[in-house]
N, C-alpha and C. Protein backbone atom coordinates (compact mmCIF):
# COMPACT_ATOMS: atom_id res chain seq x y z
N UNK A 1 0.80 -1.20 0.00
CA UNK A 1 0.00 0.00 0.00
C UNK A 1 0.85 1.27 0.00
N UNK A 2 2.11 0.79 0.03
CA UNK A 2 2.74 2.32 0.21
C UNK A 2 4.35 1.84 -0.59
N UNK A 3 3.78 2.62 -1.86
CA UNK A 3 4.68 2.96 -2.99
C UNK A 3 6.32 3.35 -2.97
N UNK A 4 7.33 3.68 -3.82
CA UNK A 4 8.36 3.66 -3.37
C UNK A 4 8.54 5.25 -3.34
N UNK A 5 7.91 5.99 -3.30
CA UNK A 5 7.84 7.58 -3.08
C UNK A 5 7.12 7.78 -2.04
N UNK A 6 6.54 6.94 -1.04
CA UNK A 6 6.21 7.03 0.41
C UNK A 6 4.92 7.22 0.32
N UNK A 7 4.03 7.23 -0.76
CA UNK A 7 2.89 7.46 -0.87
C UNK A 7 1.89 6.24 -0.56
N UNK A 8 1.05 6.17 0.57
CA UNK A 8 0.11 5.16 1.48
C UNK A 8 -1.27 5.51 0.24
N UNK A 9 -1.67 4.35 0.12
CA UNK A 9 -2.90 4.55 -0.76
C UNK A 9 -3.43 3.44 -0.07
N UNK A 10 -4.89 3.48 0.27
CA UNK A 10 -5.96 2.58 1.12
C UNK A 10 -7.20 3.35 1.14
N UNK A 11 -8.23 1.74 1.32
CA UNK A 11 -9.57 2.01 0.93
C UNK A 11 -9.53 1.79 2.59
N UNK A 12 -9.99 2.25 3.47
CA UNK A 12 -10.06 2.40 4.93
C UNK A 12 -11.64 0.96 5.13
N UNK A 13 -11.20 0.07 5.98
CA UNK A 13 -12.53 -0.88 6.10
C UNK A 13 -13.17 -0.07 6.29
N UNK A 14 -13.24 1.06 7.42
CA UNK A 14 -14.91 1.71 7.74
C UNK A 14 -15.78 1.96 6.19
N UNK A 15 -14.94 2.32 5.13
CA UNK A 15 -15.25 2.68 3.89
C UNK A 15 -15.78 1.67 2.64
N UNK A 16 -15.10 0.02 2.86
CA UNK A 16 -15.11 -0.58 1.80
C UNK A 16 -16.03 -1.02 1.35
N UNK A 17 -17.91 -1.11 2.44
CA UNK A 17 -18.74 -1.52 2.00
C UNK A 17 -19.93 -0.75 1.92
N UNK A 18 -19.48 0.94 2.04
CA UNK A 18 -20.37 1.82 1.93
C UNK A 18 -19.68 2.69 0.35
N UNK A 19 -19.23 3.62 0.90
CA UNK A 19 -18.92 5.02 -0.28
C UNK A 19 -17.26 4.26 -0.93
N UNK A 20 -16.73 3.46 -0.50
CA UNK A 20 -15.19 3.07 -1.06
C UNK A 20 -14.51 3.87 -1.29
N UNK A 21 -14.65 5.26 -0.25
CA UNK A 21 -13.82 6.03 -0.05
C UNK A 21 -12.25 5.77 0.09
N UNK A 22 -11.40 5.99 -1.05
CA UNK A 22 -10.04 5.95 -0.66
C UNK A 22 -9.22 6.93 -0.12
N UNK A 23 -7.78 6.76 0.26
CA UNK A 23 -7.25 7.64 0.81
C UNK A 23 -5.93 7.50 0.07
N UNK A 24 -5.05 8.73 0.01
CA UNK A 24 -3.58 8.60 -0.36
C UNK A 24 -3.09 9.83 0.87
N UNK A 25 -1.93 9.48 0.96
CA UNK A 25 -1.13 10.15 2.09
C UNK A 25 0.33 10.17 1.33
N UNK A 26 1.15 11.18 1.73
CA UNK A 26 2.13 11.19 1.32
C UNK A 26 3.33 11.63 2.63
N UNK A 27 3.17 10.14 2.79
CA UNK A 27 4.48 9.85 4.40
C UNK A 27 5.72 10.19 4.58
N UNK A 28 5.84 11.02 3.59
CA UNK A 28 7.28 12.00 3.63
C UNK A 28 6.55 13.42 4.26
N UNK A 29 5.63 13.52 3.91
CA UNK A 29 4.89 14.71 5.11
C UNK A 29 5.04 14.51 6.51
N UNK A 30 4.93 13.54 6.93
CA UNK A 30 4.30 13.04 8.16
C UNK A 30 6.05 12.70 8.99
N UNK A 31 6.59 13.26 9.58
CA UNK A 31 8.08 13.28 10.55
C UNK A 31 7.34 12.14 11.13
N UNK A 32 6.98 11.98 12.17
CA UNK A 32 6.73 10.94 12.82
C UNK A 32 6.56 9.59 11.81
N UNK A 33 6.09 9.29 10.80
CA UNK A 33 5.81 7.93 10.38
C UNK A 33 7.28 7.68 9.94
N UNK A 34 7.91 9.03 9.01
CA UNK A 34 9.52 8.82 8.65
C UNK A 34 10.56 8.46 9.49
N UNK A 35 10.51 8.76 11.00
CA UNK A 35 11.36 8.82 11.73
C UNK A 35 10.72 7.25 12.08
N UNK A 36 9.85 6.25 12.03
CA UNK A 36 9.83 4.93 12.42
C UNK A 36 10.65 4.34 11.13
N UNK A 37 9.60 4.81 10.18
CA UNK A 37 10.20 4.10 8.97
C UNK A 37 11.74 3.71 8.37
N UNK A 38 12.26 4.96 9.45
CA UNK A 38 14.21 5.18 8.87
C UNK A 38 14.37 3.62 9.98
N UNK A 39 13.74 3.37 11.05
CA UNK A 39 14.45 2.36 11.64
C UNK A 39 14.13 0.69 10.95
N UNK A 40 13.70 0.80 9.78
CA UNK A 40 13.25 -0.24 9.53
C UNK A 40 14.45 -0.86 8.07
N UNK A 41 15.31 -1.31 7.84
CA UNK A 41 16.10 -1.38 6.74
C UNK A 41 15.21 -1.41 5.50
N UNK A 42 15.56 -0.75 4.50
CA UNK A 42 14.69 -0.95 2.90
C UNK A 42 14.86 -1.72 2.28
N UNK A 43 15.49 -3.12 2.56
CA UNK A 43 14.94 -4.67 1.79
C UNK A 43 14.09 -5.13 2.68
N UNK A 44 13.85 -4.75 4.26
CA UNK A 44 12.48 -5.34 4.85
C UNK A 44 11.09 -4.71 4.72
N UNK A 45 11.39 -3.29 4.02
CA UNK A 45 10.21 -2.86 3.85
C UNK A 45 9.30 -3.30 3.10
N UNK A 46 8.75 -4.87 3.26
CA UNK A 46 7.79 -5.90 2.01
C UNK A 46 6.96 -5.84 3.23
N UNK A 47 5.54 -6.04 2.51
CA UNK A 47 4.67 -6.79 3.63
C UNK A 47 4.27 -5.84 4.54
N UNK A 48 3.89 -6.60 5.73
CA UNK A 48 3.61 -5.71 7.10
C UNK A 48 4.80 -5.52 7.63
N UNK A 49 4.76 -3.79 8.15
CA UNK A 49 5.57 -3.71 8.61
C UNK A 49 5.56 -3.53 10.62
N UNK A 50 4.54 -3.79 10.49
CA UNK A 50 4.29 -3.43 11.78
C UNK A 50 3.70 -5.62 12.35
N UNK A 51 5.03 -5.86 12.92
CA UNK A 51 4.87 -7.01 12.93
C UNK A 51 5.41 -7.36 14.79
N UNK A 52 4.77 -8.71 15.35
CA UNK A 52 5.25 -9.14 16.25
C UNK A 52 7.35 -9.75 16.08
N UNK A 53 7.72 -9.11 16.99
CA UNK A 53 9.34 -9.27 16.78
C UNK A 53 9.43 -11.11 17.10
N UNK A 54 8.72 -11.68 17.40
CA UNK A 54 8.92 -13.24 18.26
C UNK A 54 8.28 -13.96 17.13
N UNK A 55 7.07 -13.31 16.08
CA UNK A 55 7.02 -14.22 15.26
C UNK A 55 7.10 -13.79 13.76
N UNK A 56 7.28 -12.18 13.83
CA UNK A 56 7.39 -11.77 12.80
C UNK A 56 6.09 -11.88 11.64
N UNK A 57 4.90 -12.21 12.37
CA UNK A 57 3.47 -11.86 11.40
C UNK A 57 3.13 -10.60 12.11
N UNK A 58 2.03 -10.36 11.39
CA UNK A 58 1.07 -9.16 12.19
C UNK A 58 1.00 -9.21 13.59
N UNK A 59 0.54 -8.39 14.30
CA UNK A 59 0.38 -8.72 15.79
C UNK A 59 -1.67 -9.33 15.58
N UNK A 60 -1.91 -10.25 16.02
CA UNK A 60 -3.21 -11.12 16.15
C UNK A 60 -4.21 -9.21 16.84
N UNK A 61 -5.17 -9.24 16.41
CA UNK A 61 -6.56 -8.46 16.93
C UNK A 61 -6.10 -8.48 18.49
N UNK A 62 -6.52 -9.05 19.61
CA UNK A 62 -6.04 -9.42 20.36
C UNK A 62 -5.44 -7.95 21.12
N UNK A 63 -4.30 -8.98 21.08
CA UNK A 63 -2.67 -8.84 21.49
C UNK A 63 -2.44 -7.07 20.99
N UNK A 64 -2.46 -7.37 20.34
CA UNK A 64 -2.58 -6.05 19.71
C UNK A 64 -3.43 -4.49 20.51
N UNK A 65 -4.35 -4.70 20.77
CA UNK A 65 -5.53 -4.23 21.68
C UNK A 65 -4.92 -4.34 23.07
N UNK A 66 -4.69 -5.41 23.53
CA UNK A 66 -3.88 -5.75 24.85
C UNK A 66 -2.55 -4.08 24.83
N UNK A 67 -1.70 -4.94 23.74
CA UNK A 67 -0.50 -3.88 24.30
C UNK A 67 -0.26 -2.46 24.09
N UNK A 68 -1.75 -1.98 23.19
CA UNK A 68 -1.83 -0.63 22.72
C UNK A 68 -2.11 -0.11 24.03
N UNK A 69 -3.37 -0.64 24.51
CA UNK A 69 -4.08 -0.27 26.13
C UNK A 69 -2.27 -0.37 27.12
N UNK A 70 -1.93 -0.94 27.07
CA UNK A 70 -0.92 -0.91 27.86
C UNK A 70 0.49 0.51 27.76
N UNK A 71 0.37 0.17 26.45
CA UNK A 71 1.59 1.74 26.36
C UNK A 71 0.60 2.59 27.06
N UNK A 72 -1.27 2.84 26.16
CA UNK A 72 -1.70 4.12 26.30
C UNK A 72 -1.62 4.31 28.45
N UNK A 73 -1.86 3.18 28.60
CA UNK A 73 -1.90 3.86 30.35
C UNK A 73 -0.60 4.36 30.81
N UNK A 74 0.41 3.78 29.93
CA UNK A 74 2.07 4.20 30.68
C UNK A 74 1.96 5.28 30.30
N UNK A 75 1.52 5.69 28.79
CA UNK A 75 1.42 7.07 28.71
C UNK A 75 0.64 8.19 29.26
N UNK A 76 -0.53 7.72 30.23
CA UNK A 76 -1.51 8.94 30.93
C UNK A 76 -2.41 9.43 29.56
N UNK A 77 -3.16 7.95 28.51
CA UNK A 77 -4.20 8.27 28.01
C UNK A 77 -5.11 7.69 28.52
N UNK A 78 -6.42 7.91 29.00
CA UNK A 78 -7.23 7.30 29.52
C UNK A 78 -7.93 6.24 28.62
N UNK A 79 -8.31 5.50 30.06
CA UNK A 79 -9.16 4.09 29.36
C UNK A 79 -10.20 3.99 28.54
N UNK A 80 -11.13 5.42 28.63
CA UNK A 80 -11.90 5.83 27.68
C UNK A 80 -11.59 6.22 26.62
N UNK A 81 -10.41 6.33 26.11
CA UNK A 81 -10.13 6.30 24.73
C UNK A 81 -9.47 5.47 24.00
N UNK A 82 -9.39 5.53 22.82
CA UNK A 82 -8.79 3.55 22.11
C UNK A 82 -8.51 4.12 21.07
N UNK A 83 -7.72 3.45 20.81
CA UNK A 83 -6.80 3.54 19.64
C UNK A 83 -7.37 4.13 18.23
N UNK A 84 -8.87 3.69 18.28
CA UNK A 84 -9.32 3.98 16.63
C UNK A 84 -9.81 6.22 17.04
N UNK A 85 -9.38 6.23 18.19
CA UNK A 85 -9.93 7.70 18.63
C UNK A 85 -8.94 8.85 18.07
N UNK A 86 -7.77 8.24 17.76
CA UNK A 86 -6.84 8.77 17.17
C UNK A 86 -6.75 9.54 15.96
N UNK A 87 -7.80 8.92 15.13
CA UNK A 87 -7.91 9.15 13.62
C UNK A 87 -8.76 10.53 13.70
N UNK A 88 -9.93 10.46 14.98
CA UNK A 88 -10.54 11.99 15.26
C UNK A 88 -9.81 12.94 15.53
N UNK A 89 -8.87 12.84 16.40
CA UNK A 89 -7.26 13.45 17.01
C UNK A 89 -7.18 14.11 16.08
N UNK A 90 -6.87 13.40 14.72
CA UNK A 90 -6.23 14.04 13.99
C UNK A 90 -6.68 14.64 12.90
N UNK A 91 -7.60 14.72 12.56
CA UNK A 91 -8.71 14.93 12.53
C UNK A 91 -8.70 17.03 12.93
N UNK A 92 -9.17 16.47 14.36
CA UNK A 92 -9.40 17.59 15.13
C UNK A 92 -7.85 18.43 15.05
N UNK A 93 -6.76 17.87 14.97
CA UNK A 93 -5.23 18.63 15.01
C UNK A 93 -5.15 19.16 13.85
N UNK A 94 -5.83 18.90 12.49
CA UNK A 94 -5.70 19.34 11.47
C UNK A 94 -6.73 20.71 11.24
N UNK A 95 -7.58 20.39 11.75
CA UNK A 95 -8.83 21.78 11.89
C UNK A 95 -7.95 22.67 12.62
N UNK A 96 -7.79 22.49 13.97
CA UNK A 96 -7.04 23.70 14.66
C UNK A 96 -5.78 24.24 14.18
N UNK A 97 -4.90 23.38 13.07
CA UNK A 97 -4.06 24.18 12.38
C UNK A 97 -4.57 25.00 11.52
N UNK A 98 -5.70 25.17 10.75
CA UNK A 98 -6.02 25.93 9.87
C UNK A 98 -6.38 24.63 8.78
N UNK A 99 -6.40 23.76 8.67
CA UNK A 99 -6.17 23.11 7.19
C UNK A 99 -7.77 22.94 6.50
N UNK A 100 -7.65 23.02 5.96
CA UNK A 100 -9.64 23.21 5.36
C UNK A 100 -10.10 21.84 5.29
N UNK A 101 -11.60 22.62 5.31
CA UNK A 101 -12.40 21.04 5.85
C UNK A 101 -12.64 20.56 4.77
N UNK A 102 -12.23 20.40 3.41
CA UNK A 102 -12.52 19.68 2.23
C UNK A 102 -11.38 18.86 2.11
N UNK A 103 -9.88 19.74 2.53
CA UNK A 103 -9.00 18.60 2.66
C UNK A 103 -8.92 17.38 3.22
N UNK A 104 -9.31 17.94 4.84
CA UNK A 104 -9.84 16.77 5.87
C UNK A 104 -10.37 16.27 5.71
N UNK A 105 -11.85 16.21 5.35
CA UNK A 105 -12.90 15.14 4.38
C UNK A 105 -12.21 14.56 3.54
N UNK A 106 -11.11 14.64 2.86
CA UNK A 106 -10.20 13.94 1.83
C UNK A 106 -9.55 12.78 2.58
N UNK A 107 -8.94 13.27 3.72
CA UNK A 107 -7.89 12.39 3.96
C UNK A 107 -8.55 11.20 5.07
N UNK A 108 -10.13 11.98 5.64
CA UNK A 108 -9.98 10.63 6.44
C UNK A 108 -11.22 9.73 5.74
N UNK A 109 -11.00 10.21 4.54
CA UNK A 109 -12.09 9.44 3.50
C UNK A 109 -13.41 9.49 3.72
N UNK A 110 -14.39 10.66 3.97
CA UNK A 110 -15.29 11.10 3.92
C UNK A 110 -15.49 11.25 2.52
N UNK A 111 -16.94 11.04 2.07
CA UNK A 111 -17.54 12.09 1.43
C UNK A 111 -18.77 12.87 1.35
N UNK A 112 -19.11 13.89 0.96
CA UNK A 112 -20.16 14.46 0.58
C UNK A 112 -20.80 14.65 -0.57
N UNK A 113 -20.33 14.43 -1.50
CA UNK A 113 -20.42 14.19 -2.68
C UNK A 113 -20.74 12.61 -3.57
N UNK A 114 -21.66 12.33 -4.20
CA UNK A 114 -21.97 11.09 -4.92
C UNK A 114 -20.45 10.32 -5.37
N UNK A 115 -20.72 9.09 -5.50
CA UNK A 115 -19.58 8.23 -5.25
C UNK A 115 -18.62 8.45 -6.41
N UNK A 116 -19.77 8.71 -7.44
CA UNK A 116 -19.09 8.83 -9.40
C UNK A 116 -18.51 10.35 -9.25
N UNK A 117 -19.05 10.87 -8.56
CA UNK A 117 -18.63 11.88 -8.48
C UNK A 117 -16.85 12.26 -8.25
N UNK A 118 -16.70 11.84 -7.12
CA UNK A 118 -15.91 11.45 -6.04
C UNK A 118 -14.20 11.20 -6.77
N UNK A 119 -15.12 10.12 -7.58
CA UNK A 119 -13.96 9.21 -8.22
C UNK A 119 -13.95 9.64 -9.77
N UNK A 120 -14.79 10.69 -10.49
CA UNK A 120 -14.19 10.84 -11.44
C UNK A 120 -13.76 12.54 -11.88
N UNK A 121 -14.09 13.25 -10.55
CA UNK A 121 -13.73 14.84 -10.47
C UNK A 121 -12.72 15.55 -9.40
N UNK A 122 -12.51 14.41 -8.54
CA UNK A 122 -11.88 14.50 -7.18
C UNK A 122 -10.57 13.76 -7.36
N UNK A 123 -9.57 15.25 -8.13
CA UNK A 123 -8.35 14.16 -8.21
C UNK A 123 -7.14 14.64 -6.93
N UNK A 124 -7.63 15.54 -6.55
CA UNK A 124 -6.71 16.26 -5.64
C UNK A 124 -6.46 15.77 -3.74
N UNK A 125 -6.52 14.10 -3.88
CA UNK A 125 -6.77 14.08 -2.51
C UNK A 125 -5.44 13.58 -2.00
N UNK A 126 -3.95 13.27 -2.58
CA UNK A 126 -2.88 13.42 -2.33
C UNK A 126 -2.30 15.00 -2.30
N UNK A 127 -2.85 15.84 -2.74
CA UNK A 127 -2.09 17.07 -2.41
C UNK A 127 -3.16 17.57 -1.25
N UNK A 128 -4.12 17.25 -1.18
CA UNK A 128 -5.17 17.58 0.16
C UNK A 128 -4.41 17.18 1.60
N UNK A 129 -4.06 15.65 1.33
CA UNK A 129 -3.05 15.28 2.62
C UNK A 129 -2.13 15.80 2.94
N UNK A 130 -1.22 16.15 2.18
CA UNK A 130 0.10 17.09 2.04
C UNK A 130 -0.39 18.42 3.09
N UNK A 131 -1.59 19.07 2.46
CA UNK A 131 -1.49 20.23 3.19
C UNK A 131 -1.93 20.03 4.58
N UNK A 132 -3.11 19.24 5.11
CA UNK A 132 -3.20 18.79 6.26
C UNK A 132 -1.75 18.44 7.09
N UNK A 133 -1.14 17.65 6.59
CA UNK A 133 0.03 17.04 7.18
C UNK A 133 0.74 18.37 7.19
N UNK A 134 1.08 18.74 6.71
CA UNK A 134 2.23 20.19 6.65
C UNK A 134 1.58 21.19 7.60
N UNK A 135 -0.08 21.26 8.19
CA UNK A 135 -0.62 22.44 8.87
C UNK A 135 -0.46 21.56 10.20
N UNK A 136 -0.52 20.25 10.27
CA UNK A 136 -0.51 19.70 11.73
C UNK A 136 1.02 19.83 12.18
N UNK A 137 2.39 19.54 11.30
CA UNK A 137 3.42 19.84 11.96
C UNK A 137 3.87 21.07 11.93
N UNK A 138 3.50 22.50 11.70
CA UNK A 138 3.45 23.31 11.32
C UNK A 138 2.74 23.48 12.97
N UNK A 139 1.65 23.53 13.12
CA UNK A 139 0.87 23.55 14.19
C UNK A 139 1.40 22.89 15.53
N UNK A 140 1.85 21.63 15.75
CA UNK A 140 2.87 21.15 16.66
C UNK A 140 4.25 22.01 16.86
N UNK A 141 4.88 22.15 15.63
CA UNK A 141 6.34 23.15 16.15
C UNK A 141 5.84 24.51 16.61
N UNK A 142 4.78 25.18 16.25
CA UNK A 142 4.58 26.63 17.16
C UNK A 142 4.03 26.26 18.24
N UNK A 143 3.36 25.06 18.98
CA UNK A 143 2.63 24.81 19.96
C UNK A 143 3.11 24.14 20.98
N UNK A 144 4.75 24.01 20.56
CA UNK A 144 5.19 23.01 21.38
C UNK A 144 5.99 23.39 22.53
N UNK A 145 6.23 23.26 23.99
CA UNK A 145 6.82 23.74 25.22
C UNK A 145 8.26 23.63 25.82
């Protein structure tokens, strides 16, 4: 899903059996996904990369859920929030930078617009991410203590 120019392209499940809203991202925007990604060597970048180190598949549904809840309490996020709350986060971090709400509807694969529509007038939703991504770290470096 993610090209050799860093570009993430995915149909998001919440999406695949309603509007098949897709998404593209361009993860050279995003410092944080780059700064994991540099630790990963580029002949292992096949496949999942986000894998259990003991068996080297995906981490199981599960387990997964288990050890997210576990960082989030080391970190002082509460139990009322979960992991999929994140995507609002950001979401919401991209509004308070300024980034417009047509972009944001782009990137977390919303639409408002008819599906044909969508997909045959709506070509701009990799440079939509770009600017989101560039107003949220943009927004983090002036906000930060």
């Amino acid at each position: 899903m993610i090209d050799s120019g860093l570009i993430l392209r995915v149909t998001p499940t919440k999406t695949e059996q309603t509007s098949a809203a897709s998404i593209e991202v361009d993860l050279s925007e995003c410092p944080m996904v780059v700064e994991e990604l540099s630790k990963i060597p580029v002949e292992n970048r096949r496949g999942p990369l986000i894998v259990n180190p003991k068996t080297g598949l995906p981490y199981r549904q599960w387990y997964f859920r288990d050890l997210w809840r576990k960082c989030a309490r080391l970190s002082g996020i509460p139990d009322t929030m979960w992991n999929r709350d994140l995507r609002a986060g950001g979401n919401t971090e991209g509004q308070r930078a300024g980034a417009p709400v047509d972009d944001r509807k782009k990137l977390m694969g919303h639409t408002a617009m008819s599906r044909i529509t969508a997909q045959v007038y709506d070509r701009d939703k990799l440079e939509a991410a770009r600017r989101v991504s560039r107003a949220r770290v943009a927004y983090r470096s002036k906000n930060e203590t």
